[in-house]
PDB file of N, CA and C in Angstrom:
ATOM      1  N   UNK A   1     -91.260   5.049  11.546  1.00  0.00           N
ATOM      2  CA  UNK A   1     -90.343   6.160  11.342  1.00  0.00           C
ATOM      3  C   UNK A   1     -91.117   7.459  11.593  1.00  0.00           C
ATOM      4  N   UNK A   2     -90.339   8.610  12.142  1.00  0.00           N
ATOM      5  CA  UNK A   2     -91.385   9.352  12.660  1.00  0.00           C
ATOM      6  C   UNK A   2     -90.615  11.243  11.750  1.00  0.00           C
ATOM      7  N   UNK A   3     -91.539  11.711  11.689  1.00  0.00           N
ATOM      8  CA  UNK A   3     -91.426  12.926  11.149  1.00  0.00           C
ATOM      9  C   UNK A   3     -90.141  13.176  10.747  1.00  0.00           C
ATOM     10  N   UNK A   4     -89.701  13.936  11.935  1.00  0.00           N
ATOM     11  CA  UNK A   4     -87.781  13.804  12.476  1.00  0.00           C
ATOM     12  C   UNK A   4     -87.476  13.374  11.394  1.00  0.00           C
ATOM     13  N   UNK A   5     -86.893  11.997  11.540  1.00  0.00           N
ATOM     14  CA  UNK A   5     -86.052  11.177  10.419  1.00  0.00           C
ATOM     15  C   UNK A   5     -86.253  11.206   8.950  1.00  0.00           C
ATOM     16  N   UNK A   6     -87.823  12.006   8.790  1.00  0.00           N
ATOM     17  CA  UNK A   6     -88.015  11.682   7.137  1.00  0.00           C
ATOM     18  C   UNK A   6     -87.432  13.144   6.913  1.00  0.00           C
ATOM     19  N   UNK A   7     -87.584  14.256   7.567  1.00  0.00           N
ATOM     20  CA  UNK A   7     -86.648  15.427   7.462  1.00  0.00           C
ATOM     21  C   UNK A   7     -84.959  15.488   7.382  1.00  0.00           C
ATOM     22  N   UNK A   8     -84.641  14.128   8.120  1.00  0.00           N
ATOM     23  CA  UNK A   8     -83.159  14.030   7.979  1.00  0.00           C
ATOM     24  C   UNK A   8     -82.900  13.369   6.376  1.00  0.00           C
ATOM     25  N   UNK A   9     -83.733  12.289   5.908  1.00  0.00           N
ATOM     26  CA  UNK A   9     -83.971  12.081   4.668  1.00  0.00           C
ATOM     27  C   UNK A   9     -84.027  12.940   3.437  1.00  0.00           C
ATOM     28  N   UNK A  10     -84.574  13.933   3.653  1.00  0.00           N
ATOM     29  CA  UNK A  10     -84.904  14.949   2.803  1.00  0.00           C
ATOM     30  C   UNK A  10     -83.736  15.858   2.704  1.00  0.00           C
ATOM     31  N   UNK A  11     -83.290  16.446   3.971  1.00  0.00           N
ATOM     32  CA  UNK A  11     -81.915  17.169   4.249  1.00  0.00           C
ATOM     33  C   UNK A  11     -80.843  16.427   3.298  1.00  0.00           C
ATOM     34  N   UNK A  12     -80.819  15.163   3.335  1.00  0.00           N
ATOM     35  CA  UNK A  12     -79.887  14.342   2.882  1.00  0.00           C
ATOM     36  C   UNK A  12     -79.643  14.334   1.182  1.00  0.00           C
ATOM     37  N   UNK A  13     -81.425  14.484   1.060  1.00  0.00           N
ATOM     38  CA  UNK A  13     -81.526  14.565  -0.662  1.00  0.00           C
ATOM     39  C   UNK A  13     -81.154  15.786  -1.111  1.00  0.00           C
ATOM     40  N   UNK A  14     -81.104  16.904  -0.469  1.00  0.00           N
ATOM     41  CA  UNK A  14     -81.028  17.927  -0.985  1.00  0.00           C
ATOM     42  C   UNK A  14     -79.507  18.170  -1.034  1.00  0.00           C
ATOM     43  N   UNK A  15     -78.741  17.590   0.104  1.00  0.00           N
ATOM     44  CA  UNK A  15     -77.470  17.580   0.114  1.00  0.00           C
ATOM     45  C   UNK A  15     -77.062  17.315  -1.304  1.00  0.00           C
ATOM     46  N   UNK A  16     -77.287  16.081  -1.579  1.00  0.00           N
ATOM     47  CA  UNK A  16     -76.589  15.766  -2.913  1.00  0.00           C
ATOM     48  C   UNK A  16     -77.014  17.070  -4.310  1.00  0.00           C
ATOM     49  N   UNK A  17     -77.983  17.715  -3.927  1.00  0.00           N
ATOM     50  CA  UNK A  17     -77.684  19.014  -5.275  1.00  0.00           C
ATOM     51  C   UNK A  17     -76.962  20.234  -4.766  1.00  0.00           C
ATOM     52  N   UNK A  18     -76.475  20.376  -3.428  1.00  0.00           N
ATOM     53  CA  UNK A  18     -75.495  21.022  -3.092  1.00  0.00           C
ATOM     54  C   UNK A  18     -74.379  20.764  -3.250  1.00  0.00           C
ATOM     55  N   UNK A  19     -73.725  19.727  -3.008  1.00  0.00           N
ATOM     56  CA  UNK A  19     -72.827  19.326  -3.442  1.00  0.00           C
ATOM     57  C   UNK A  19     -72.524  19.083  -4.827  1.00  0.00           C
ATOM     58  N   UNK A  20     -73.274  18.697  -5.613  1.00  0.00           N
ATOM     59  CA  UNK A  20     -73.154  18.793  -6.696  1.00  0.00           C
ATOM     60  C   UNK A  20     -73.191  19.787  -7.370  1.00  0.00           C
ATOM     61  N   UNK A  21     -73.855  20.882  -7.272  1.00  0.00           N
ATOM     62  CA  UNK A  21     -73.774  22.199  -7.187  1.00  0.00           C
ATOM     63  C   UNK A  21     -72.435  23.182  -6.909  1.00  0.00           C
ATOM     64  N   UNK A  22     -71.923  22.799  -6.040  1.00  0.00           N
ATOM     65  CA  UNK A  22     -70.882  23.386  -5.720  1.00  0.00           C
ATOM     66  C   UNK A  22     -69.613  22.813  -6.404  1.00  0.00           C
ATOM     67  N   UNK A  23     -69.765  22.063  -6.784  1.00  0.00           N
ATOM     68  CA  UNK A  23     -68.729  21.546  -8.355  1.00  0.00           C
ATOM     69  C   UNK A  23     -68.992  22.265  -9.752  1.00  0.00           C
ATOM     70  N   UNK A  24     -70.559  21.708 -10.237  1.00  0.00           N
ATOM     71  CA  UNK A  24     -71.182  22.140 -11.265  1.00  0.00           C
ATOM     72  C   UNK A  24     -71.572  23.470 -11.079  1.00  0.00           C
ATOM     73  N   UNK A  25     -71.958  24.411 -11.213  1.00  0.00           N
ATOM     74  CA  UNK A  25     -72.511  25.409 -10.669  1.00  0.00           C
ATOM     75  C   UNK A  25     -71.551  26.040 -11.813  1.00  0.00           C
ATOM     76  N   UNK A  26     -72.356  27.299 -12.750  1.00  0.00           N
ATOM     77  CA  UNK A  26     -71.645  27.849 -13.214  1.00  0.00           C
ATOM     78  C   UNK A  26     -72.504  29.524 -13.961  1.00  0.00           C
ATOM     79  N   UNK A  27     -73.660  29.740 -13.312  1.00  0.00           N
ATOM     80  CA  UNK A  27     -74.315  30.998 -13.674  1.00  0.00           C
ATOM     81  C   UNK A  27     -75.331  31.070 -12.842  1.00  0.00           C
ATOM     82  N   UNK A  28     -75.871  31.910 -12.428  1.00  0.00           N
ATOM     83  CA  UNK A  28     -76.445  32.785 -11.516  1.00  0.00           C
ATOM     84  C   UNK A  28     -77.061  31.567 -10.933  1.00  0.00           C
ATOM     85  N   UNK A  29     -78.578  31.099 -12.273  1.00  0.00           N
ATOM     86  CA  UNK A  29     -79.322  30.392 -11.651  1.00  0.00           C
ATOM     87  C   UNK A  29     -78.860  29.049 -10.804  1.00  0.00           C
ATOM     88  N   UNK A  30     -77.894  28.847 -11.528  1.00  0.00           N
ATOM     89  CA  UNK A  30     -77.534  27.147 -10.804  1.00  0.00           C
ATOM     90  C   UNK A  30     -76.896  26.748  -9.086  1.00  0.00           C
ATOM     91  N   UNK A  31     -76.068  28.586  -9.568  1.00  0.00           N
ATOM     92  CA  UNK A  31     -75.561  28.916  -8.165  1.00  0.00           C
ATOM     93  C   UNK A  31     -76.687  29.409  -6.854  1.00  0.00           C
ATOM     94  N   UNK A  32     -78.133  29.842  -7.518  1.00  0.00           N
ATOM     95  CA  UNK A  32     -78.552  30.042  -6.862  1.00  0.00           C
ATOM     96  C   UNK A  32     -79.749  28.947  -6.340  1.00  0.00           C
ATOM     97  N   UNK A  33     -79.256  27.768  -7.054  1.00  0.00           N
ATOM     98  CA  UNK A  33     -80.051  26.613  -6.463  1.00  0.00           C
ATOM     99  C   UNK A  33     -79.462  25.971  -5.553  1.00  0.00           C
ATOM    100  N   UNK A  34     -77.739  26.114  -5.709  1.00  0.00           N
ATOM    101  CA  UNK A  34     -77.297  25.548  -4.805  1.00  0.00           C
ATOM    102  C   UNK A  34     -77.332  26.296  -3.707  1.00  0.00           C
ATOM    103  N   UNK A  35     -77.400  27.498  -3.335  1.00  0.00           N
ATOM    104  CA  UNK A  35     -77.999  28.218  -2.062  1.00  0.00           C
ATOM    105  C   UNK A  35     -78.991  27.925  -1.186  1.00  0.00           C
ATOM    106  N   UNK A  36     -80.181  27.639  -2.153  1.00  0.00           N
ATOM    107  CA  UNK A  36     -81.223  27.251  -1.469  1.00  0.00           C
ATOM    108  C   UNK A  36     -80.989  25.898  -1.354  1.00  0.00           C
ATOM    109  N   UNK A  37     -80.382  24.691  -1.720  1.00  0.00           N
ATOM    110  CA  UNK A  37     -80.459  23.632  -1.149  1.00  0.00           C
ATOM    111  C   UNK A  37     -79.384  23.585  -0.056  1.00  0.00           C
ATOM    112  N   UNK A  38     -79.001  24.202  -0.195  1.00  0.00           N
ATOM    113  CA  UNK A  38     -77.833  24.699   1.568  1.00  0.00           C
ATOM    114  C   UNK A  38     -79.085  24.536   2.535  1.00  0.00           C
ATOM    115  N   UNK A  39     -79.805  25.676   2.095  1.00  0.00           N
ATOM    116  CA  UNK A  39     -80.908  26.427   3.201  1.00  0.00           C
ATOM    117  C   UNK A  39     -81.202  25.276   3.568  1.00  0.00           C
ATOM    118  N   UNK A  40     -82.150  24.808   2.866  1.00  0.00           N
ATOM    119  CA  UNK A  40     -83.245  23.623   2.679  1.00  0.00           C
ATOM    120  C   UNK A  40     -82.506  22.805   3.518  1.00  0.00           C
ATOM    121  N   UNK A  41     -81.487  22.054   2.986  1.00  0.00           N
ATOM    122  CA  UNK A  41     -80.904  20.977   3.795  1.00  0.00           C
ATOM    123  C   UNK A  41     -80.188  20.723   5.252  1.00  0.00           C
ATOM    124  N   UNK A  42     -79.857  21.717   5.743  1.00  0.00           N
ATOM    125  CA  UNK A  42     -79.525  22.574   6.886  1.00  0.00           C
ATOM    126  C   UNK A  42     -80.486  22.567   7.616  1.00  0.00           C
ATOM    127  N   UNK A  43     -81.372  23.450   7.155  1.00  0.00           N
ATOM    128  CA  UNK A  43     -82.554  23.551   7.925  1.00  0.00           C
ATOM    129  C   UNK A  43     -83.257  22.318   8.515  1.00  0.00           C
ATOM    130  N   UNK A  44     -83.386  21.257   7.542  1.00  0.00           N
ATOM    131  CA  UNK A  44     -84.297  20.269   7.915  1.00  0.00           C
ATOM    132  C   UNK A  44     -82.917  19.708   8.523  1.00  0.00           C
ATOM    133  N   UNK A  45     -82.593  19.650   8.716  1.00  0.00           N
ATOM    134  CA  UNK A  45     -80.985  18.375  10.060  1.00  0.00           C
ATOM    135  C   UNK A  45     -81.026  19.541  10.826  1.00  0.00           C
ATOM    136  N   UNK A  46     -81.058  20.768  11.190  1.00  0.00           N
ATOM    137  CA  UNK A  46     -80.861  21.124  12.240  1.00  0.00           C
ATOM    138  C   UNK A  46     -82.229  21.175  12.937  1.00  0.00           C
ATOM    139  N   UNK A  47     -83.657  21.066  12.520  1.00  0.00           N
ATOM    140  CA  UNK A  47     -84.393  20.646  12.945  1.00  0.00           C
ATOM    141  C   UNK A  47     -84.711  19.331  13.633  1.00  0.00           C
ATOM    142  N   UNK A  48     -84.363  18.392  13.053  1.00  0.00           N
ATOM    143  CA  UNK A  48     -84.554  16.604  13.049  1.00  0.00           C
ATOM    144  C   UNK A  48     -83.573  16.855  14.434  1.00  0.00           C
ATOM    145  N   UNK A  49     -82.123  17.334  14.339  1.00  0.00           N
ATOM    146  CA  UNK A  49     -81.398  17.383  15.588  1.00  0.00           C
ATOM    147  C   UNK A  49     -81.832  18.051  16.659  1.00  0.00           C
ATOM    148  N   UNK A  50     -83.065  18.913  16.577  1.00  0.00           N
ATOM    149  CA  UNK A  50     -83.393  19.079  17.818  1.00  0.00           C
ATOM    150  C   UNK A  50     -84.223  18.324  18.459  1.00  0.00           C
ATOM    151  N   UNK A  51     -84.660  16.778  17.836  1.00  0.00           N
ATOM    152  CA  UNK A  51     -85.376  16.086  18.703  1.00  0.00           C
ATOM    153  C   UNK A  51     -84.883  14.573  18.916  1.00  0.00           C
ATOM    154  N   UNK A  52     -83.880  15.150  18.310  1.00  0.00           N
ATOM    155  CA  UNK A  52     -83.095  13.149  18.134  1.00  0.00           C
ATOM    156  C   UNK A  52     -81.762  13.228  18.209  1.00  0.00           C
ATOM    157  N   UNK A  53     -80.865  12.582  18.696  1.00  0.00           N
ATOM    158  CA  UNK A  53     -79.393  12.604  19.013  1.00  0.00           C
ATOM    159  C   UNK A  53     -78.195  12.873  17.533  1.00  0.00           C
ATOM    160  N   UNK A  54     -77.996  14.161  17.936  1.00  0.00           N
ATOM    161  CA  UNK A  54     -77.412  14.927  16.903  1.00  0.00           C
ATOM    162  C   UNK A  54     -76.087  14.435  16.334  1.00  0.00           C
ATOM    163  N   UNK A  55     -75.174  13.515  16.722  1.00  0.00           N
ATOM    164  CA  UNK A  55     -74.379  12.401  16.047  1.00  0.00           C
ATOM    165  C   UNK A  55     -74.825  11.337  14.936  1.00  0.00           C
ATOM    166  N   UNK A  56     -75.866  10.831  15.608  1.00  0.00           N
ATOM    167  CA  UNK A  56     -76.939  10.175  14.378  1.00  0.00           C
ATOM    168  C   UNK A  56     -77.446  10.802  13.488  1.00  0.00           C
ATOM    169  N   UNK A  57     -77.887  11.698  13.666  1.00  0.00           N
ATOM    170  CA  UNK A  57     -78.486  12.590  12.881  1.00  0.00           C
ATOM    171  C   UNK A  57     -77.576  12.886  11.627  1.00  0.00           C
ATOM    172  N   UNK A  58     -76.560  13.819  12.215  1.00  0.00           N
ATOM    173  CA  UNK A  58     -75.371  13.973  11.292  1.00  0.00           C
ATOM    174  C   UNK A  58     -74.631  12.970  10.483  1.00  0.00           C
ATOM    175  N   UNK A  59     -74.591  11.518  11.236  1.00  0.00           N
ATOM    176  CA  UNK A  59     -74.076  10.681  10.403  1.00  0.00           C
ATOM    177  C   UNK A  59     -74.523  10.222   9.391  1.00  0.00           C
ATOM    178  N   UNK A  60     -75.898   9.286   9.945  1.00  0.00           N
ATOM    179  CA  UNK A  60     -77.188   9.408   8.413  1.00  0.00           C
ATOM    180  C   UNK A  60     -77.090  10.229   7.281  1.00  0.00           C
ATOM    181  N   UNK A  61     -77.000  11.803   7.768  1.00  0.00           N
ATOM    182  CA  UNK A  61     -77.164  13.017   6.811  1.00  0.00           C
ATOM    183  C   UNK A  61     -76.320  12.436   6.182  1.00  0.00           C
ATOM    184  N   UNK A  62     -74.990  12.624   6.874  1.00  0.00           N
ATOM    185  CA  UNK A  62     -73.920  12.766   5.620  1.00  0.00           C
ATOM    186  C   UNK A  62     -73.437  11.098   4.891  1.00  0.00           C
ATOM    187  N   UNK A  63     -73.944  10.319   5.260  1.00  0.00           N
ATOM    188  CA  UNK A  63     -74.009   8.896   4.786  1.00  0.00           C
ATOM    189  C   UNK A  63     -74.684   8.647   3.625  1.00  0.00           C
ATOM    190  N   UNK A  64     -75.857   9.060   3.834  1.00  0.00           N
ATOM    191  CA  UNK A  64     -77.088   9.261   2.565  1.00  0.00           C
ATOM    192  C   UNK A  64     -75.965  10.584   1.432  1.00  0.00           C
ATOM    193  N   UNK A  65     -76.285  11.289   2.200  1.00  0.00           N
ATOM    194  CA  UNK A  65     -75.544  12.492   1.051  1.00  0.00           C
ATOM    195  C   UNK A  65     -74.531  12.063   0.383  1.00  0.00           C
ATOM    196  N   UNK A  66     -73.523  11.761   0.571  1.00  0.00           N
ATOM    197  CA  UNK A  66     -72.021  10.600   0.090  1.00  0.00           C
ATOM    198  C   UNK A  66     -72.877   9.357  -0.805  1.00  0.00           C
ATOM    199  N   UNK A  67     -73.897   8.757  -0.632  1.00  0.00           N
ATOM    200  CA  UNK A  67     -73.754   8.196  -0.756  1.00  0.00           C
ATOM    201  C   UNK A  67     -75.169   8.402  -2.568  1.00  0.00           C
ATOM    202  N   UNK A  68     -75.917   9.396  -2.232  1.00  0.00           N
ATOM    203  CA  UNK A  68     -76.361   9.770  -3.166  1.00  0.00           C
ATOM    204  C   UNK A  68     -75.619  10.525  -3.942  1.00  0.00           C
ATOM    205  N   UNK A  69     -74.715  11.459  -3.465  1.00  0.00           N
ATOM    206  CA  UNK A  69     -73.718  11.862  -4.276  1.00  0.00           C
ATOM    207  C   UNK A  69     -72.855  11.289  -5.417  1.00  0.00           C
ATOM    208  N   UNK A  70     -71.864  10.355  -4.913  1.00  0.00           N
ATOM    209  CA  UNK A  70     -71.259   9.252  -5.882  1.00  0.00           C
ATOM    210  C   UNK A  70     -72.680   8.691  -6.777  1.00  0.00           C
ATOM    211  N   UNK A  71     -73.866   7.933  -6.551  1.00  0.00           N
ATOM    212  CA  UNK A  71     -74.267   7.591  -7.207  1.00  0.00           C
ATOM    213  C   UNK A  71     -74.903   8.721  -8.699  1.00  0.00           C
ATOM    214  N   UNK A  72     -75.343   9.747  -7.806  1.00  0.00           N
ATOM    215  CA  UNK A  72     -75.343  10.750  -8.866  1.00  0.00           C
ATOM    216  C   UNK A  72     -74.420  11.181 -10.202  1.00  0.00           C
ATOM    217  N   UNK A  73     -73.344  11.289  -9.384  1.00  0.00           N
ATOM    218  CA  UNK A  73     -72.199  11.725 -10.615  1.00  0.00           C
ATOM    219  C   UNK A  73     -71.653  10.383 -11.456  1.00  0.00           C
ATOM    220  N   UNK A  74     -71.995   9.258 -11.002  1.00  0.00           N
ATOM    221  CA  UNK A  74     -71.868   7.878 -11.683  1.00  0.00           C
ATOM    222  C   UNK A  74     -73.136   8.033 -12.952  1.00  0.00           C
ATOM    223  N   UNK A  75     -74.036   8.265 -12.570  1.00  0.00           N
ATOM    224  CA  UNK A  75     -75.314   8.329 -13.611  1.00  0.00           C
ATOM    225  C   UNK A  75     -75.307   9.354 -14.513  1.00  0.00           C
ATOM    226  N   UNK A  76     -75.169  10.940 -13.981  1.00  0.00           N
ATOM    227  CA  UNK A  76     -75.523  12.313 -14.822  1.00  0.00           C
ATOM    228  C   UNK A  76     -74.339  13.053 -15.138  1.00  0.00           C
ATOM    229  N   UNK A  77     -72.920  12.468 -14.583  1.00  0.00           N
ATOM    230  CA  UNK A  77     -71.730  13.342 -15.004  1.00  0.00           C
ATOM    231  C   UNK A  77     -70.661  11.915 -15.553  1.00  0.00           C
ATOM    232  N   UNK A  78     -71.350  11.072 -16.102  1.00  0.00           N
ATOM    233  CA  UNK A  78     -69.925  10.095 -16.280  1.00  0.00           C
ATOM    234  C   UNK A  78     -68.840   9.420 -15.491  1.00  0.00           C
ATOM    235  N   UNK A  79     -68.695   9.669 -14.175  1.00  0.00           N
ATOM    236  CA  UNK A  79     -67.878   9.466 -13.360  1.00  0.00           C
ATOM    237  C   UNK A  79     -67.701   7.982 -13.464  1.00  0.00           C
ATOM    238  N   UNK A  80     -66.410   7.740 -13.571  1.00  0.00           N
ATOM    239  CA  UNK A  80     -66.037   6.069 -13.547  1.00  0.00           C
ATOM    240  C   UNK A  80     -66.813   4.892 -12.643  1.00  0.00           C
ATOM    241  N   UNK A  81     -67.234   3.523 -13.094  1.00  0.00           N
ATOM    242  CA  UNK A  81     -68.218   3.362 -12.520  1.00  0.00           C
ATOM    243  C   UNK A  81     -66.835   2.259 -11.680  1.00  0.00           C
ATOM    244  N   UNK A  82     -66.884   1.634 -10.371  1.00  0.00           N
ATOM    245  CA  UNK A  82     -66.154   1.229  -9.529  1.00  0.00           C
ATOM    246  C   UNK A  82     -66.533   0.199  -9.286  1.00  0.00           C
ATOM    247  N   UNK A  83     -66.730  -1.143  -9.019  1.00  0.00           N
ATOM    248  CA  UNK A  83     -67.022  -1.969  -8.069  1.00  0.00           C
ATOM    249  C   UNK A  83     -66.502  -1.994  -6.612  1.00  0.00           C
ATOM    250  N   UNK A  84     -65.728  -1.890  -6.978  1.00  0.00           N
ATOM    251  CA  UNK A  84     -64.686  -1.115  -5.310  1.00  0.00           C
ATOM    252  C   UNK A  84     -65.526   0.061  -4.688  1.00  0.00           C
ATOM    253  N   UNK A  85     -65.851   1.160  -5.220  1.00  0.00           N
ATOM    254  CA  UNK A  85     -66.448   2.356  -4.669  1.00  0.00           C
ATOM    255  C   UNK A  85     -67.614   2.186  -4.130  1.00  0.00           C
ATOM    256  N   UNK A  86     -68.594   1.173  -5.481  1.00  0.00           N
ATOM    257  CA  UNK A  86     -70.029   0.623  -5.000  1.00  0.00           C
ATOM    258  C   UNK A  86     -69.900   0.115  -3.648  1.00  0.00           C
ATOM    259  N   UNK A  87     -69.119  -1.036  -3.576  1.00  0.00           N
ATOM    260  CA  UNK A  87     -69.194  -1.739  -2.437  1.00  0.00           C
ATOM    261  C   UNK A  87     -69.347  -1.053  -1.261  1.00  0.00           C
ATOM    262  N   UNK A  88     -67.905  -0.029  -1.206  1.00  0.00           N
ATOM    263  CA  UNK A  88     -67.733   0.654  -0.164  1.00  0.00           C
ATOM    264  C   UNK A  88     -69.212   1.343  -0.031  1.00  0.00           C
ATOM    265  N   UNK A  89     -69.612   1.722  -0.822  1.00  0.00           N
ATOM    266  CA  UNK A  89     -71.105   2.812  -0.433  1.00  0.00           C
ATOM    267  C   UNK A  89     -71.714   1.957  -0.077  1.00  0.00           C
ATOM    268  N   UNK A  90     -71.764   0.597  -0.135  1.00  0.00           N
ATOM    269  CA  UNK A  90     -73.010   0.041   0.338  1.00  0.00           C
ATOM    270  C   UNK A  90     -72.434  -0.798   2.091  1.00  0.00           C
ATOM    271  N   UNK A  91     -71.241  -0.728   1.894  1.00  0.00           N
ATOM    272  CA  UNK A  91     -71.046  -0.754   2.870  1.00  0.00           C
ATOM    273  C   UNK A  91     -71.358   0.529   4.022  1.00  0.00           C
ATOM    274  N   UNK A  92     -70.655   1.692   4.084  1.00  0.00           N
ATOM    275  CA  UNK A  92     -71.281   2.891   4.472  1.00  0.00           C
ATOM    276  C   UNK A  92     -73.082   2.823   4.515  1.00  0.00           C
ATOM    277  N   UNK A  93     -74.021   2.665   3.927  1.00  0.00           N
ATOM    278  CA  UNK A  93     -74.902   2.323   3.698  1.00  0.00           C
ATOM    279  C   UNK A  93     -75.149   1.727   5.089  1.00  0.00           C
ATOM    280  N   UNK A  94     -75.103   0.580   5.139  1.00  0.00           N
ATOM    281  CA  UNK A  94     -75.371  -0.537   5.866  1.00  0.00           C
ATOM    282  C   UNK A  94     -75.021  -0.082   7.238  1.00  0.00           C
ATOM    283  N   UNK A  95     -73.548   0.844   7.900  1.00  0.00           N
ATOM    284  CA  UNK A  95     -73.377   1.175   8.664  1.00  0.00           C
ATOM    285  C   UNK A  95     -74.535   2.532   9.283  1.00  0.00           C
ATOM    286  N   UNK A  96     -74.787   2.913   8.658  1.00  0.00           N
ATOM    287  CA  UNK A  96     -75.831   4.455   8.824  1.00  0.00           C
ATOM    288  C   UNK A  96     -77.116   3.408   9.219  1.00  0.00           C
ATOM    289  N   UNK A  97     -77.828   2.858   7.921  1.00  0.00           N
ATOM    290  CA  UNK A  97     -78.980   2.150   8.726  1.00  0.00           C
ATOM    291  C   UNK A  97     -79.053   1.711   9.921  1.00  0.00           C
ATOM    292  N   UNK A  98     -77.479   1.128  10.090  1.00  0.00           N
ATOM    293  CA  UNK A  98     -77.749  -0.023  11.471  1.00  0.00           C
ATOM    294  C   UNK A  98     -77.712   1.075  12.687  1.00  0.00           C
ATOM    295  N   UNK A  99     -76.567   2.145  12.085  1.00  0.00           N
ATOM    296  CA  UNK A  99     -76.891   3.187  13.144  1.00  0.00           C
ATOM    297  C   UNK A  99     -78.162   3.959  14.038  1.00  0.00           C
ATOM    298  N   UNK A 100     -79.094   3.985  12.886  1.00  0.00           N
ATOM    299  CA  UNK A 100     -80.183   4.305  12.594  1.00  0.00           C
ATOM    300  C   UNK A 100     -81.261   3.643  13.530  1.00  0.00           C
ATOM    301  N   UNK A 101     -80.978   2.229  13.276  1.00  0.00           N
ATOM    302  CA  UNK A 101     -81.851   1.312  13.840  1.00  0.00           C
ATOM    303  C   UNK A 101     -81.808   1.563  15.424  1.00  0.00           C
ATOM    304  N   UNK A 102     -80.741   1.289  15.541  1.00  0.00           N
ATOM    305  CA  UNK A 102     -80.203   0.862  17.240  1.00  0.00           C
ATOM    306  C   UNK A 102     -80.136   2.354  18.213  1.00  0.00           C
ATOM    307  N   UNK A 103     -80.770   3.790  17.630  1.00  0.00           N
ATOM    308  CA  UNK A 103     -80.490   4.870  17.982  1.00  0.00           C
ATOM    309  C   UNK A 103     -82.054   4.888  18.661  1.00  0.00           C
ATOM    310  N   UNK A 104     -82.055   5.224  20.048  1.00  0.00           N
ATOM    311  CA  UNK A 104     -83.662   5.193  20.573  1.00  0.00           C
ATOM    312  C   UNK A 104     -83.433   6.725  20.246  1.00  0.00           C
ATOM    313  N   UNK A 105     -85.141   7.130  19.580  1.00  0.00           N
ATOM    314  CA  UNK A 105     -85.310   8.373  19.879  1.00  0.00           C
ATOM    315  C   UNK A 105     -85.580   9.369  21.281  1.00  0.00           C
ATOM    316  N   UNK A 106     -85.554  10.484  21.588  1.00  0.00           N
ATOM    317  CA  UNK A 106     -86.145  10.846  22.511  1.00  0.00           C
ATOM    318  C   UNK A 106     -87.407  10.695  22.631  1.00  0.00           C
ATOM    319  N   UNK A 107     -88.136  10.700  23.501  1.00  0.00           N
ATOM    320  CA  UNK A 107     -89.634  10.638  23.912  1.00  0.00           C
ATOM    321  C   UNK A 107     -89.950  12.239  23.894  1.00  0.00           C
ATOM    322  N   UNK A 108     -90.695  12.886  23.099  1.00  0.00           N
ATOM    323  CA  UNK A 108     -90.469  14.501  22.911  1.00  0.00           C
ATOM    324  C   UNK A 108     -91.633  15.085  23.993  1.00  0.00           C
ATOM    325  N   UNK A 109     -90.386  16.067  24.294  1.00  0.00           N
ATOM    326  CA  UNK A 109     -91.723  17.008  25.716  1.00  0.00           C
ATOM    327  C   UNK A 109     -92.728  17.312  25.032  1.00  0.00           C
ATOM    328  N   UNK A 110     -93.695  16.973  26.510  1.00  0.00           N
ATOM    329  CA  UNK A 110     -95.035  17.437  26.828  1.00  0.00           C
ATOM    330  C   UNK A 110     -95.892  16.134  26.143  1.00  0.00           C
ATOM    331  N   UNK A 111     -94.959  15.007  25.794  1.00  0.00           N
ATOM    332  CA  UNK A 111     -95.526  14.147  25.311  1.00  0.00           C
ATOM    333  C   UNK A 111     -95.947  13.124  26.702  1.00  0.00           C
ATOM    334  N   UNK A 112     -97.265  12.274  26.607  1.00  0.00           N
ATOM    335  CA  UNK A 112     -97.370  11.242  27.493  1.00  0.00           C
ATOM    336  C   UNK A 112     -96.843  10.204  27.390  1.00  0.00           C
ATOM    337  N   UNK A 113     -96.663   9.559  28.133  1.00  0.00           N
ATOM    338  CA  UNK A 113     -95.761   8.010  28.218  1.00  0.00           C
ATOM    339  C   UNK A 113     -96.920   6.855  28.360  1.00  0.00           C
TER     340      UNK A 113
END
């Protein structure tokens, strides 16, 4: 796994305190964490997308994010726990990896072959 992708990883983690954030969020500081994990998470996927096919990219992101999300608010806000919902996430899950897998990266300029 190469740089790139652990940045789309990270983008992904941060997603989930934006989003969660943007529910919860309710005084300066909290709102202003969820700002910076905008930044943060943005930043690193629009980076990762400039060297790797930006559909993948985006899908992963938001696969992981969804999918850390629900698990989040299942653990730290009570949210009803599902067997139905699980599944589905791990289904989603399973679709992003495989996406993941089967996605050749670019070979990045100025690089040798």
């Amino acid at each position: 796994m190469n740089t790139n992708w652990i940045k789309v990883f990270i983008a992904a983690f941060f997603e989930v305190f934006w989003v969660i954030g943007l529910k919860h969020a309710d005084d300066l500081w909290s709102w202003t964490g969820t700002v910076v994990s905008i930044i943060i998470s943005f930043y690193l996927m629009i980076m990762a997308g400039r060297k790797l096919p930006v559909g993948t990219v985006y899908a992963v992101f938001v696969g992981l994010g969804t999918a850390g999300t629900v698990f989040s608010e299942i653990i730290f806000f009570g949210e009803a726990f599902k067997v139905g919902k699980i599944v589905l996430i791990l289904i989603l899950l399973v679709g992003v990896i495989g996406l993941k897998l089967v996605t050749k990266d670019k070979p990045q300029e100025g690089a040798e072959s």
